[in-house]
PDB file of N, CA and C in Angstrom:
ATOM      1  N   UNK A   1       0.826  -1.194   0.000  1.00  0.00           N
ATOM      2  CA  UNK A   1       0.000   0.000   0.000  1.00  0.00           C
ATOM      3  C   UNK A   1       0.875   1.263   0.000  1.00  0.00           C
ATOM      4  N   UNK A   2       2.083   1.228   0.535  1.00  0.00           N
ATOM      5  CA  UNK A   2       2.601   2.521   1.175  1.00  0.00           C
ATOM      6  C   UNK A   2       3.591   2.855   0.040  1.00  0.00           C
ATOM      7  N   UNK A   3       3.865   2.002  -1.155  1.00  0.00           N
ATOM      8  CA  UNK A   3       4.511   1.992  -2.298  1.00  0.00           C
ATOM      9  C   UNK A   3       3.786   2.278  -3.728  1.00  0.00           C
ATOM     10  N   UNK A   4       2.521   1.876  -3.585  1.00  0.00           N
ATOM     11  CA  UNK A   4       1.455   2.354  -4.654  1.00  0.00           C
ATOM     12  C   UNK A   4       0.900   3.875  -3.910  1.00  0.00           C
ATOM     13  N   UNK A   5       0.932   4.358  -2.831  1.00  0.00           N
ATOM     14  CA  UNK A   5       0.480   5.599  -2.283  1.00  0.00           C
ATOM     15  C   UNK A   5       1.841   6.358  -3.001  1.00  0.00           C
ATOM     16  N   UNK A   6       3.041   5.963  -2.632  1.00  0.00           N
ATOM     17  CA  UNK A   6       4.062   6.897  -3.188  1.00  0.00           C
ATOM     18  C   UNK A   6       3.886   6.901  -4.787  1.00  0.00           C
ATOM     19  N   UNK A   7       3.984   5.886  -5.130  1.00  0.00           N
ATOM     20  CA  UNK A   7       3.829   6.098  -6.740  1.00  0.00           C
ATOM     21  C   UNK A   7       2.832   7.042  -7.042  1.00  0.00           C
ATOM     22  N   UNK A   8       1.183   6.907  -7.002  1.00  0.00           N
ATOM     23  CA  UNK A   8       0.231   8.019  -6.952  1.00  0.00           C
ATOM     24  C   UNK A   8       1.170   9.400  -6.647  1.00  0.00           C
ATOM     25  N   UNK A   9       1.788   9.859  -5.462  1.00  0.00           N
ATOM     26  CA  UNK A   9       2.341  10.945  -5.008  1.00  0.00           C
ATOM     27  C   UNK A   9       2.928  11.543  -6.281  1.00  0.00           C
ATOM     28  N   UNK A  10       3.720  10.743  -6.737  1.00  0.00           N
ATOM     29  CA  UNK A  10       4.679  10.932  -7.309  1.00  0.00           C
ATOM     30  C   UNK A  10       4.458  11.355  -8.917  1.00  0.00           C
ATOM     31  N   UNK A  11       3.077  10.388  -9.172  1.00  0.00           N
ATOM     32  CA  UNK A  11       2.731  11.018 -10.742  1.00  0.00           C
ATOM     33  C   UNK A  11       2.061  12.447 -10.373  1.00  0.00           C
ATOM     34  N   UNK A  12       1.163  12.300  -9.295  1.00  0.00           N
ATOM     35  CA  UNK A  12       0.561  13.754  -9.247  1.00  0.00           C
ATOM     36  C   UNK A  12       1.827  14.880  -8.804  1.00  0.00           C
ATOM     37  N   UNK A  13       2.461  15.155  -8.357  1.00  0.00           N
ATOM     38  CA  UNK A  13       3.375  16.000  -8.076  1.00  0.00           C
ATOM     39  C   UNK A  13       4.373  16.108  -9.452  1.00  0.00           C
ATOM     40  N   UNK A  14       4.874  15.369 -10.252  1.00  0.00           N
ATOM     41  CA  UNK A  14       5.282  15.198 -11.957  1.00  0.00           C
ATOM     42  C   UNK A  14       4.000  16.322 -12.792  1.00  0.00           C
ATOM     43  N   UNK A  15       2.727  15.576 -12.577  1.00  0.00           N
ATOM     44  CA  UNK A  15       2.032  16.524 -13.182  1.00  0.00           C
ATOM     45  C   UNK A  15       1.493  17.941 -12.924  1.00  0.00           C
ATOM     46  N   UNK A  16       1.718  17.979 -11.292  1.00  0.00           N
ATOM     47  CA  UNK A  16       1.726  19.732 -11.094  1.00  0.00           C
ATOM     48  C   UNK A  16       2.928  19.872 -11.614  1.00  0.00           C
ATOM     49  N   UNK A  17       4.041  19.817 -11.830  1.00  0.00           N
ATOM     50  CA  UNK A  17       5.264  19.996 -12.368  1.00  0.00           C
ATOM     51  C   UNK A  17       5.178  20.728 -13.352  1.00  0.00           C
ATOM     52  N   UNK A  18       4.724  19.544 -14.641  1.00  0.00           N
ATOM     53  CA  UNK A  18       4.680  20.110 -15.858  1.00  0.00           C
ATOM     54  C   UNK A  18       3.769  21.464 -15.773  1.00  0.00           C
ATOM     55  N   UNK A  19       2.200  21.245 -15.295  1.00  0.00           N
ATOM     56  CA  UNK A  19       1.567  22.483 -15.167  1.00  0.00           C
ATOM     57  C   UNK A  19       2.223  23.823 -14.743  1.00  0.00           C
ATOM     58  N   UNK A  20       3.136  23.270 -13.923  1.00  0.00           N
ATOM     59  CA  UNK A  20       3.444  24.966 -13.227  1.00  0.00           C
ATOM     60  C   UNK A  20       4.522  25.116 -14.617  1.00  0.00           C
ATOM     61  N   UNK A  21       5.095  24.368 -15.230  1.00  0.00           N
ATOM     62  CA  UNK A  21       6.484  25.128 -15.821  1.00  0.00           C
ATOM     63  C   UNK A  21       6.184  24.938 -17.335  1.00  0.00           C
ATOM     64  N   UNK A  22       4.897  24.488 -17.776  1.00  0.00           N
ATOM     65  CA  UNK A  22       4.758  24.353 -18.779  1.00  0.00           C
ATOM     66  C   UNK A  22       2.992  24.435 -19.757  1.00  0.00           C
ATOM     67  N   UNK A  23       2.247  24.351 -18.373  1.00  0.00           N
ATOM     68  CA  UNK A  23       0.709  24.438 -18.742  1.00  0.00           C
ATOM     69  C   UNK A  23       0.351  23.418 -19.754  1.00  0.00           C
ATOM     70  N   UNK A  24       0.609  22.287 -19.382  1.00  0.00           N
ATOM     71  CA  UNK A  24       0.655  21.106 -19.718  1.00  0.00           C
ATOM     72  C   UNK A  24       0.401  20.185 -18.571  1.00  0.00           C
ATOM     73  N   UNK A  25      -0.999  19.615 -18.627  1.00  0.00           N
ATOM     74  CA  UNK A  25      -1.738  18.602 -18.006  1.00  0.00           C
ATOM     75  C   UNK A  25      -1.308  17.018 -18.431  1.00  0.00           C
ATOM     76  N   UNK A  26      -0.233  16.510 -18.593  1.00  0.00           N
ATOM     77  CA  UNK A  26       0.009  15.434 -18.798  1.00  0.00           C
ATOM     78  C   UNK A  26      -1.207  14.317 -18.588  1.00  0.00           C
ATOM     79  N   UNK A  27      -1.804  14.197 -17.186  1.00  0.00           N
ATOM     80  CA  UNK A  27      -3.423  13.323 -16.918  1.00  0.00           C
ATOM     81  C   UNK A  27      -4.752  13.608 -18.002  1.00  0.00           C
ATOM     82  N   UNK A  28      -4.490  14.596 -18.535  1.00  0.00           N
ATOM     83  CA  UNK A  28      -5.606  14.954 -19.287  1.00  0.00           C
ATOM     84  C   UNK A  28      -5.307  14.795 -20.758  1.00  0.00           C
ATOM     85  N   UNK A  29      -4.410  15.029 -20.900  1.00  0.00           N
ATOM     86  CA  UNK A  29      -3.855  14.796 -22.515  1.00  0.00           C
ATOM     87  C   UNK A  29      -3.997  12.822 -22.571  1.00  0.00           C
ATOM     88  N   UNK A  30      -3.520  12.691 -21.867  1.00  0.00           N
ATOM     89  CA  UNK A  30      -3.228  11.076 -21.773  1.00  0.00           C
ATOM     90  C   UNK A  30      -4.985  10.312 -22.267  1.00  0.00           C
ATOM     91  N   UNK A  31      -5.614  11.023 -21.041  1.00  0.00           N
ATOM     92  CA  UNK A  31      -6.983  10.532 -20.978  1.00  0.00           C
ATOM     93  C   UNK A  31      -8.385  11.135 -21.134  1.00  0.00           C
ATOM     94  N   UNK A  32      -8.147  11.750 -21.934  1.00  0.00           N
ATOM     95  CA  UNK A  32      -9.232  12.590 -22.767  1.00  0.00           C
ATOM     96  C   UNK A  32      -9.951  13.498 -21.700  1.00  0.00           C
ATOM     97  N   UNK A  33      -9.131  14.507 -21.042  1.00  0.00           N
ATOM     98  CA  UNK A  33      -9.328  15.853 -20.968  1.00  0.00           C
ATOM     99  C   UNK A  33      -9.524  15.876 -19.041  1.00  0.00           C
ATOM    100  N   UNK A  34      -9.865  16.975 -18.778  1.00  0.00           N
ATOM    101  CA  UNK A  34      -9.770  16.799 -16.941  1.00  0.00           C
ATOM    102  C   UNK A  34     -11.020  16.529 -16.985  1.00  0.00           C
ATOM    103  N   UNK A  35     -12.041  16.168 -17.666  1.00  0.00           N
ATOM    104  CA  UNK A  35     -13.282  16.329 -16.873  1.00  0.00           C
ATOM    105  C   UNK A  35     -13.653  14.505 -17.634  1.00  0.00           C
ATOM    106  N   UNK A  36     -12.748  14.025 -17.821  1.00  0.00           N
ATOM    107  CA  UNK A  36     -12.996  12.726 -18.744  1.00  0.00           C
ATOM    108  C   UNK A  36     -13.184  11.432 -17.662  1.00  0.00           C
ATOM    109  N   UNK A  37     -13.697  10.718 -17.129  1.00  0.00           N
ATOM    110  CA  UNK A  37     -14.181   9.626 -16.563  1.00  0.00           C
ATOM    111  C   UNK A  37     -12.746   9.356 -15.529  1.00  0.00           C
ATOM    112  N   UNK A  38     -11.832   8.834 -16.901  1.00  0.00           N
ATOM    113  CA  UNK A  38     -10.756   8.053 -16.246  1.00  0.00           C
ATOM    114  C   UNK A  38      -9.918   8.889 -15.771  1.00  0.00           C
ATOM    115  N   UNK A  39      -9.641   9.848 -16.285  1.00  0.00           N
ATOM    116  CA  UNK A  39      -8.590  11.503 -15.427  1.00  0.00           C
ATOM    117  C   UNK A  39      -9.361  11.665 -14.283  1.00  0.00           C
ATOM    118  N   UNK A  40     -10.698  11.693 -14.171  1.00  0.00           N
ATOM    119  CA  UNK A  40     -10.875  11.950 -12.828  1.00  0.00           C
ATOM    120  C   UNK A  40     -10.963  10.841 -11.547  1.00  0.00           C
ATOM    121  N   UNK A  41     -10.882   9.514 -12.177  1.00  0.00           N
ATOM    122  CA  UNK A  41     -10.530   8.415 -11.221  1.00  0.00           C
ATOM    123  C   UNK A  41      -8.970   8.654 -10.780  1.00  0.00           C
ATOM    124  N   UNK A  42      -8.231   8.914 -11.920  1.00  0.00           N
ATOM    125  CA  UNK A  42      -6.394   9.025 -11.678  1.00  0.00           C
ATOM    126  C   UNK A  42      -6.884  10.413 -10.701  1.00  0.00           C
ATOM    127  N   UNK A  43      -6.672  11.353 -10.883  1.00  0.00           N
ATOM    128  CA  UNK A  43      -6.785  12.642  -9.619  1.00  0.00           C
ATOM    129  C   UNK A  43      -7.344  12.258  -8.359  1.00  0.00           C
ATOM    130  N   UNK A  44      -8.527  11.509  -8.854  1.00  0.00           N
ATOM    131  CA  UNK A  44      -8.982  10.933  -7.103  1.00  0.00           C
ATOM    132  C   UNK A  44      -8.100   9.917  -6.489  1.00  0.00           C
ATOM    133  N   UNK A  45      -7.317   9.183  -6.919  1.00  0.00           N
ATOM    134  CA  UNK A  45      -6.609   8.339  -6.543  1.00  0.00           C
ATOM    135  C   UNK A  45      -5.329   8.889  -5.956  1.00  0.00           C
ATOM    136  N   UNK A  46      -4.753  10.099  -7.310  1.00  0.00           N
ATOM    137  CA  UNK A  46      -3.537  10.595  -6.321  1.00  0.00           C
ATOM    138  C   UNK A  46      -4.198  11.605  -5.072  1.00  0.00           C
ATOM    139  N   UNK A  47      -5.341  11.956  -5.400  1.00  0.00           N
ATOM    140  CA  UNK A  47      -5.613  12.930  -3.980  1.00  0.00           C
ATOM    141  C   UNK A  47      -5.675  12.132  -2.738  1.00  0.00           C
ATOM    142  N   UNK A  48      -6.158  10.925  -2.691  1.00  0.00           N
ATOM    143  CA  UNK A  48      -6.293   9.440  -1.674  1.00  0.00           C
ATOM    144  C   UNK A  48      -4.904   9.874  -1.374  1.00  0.00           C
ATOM    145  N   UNK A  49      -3.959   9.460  -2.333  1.00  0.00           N
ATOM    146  CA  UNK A  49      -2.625   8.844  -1.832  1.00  0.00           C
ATOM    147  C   UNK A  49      -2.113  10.241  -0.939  1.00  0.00           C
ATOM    148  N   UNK A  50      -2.254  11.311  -1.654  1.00  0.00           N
ATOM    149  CA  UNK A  50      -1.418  12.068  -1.244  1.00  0.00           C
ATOM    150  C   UNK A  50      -1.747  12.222   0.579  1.00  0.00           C
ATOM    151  N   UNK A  51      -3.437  11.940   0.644  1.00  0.00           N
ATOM    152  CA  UNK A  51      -4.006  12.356   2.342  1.00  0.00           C
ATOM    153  C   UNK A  51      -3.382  10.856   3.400  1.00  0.00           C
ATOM    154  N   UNK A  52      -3.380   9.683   2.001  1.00  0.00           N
ATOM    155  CA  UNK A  52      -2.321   8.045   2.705  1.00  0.00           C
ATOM    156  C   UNK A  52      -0.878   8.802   3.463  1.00  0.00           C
ATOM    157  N   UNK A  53      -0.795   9.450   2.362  1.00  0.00           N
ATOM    158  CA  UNK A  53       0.786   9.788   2.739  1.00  0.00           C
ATOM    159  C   UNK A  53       1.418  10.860   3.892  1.00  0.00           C
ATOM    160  N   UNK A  54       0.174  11.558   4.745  1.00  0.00           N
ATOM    161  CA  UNK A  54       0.107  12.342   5.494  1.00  0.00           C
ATOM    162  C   UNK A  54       1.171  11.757   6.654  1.00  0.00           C
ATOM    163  N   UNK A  55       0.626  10.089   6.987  1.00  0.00           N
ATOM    164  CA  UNK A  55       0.719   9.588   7.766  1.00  0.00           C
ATOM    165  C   UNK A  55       2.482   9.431   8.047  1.00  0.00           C
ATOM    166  N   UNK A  56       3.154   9.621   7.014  1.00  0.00           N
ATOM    167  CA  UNK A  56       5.217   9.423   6.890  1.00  0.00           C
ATOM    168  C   UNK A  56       5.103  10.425   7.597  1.00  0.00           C
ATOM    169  N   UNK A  57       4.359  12.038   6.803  1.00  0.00           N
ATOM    170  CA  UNK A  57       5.197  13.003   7.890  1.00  0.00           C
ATOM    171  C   UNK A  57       4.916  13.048   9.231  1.00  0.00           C
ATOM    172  N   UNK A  58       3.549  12.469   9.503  1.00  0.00           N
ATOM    173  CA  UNK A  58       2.965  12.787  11.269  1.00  0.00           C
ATOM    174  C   UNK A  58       3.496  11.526  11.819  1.00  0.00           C
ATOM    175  N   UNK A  59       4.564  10.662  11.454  1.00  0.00           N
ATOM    176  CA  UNK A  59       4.830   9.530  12.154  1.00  0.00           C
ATOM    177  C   UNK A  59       3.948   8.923  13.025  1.00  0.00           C
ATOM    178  N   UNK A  60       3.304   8.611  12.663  1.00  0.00           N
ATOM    179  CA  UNK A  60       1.957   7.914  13.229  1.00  0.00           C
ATOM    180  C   UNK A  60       2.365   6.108  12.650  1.00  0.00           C
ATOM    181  N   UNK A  61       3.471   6.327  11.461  1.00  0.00           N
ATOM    182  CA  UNK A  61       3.271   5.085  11.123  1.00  0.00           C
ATOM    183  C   UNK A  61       5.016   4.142  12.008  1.00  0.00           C
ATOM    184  N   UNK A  62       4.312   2.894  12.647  1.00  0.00           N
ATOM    185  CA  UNK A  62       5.370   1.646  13.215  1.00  0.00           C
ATOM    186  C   UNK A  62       6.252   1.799  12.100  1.00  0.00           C
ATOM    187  N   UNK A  63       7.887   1.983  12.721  1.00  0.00           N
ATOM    188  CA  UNK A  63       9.236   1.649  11.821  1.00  0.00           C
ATOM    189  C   UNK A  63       9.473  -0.007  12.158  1.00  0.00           C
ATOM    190  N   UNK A  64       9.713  -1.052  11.300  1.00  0.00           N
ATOM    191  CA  UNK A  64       9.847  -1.963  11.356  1.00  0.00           C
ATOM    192  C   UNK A  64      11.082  -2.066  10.850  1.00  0.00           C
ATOM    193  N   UNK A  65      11.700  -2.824  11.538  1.00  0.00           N
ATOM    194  CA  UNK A  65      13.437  -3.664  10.462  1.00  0.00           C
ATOM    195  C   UNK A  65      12.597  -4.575   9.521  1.00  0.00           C
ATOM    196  N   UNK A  66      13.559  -4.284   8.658  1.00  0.00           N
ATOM    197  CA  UNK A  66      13.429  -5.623   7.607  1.00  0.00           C
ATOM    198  C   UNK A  66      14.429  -7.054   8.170  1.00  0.00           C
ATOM    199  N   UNK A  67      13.159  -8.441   7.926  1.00  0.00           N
ATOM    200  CA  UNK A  67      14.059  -9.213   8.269  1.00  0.00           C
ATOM    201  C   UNK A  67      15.186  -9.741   7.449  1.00  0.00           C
ATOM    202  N   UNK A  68      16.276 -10.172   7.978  1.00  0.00           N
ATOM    203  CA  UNK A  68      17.064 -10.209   6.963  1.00  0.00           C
ATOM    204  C   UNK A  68      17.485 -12.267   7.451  1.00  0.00           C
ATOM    205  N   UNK A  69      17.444 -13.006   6.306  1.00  0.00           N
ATOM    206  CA  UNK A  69      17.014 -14.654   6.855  1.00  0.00           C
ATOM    207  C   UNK A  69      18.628 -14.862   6.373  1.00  0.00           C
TER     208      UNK A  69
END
């Protein structure tokens, strides 16, 4: 979960990217426009991830070791 939340993060923050430095919606070009079915499932998904991801900075989340066999 906490690796598909970063990925989400990570395309949406790429695509404010381009917007701010280029006014270029990469999600919308891809998938027929911002108001298109599947662009707005991708935006809801990175908006999920991004509120998932709250949880790294408020350390709320258990550090575990990895086991190593």
């Amino acid at each position: 979960m906490d690796t598909a939340a970063l990925a989400l993060v990570i395309i949406g923050a790429l695509n404010w990217g381009l917007i701010g430095l280029f006014r270029f919606d990469l999600v919308a070009a891809l998938f027929g426009g911002q108001g298109a079915l599947f662009s707005r499932i991708v935006y809801s998904l990175v908006g999920l991830a991004g509120i998932y991801s709250i949880t790294f900075l408020m350390g709320n989340r258990s550090i575990t070791k990895a086991r190593r066999d």
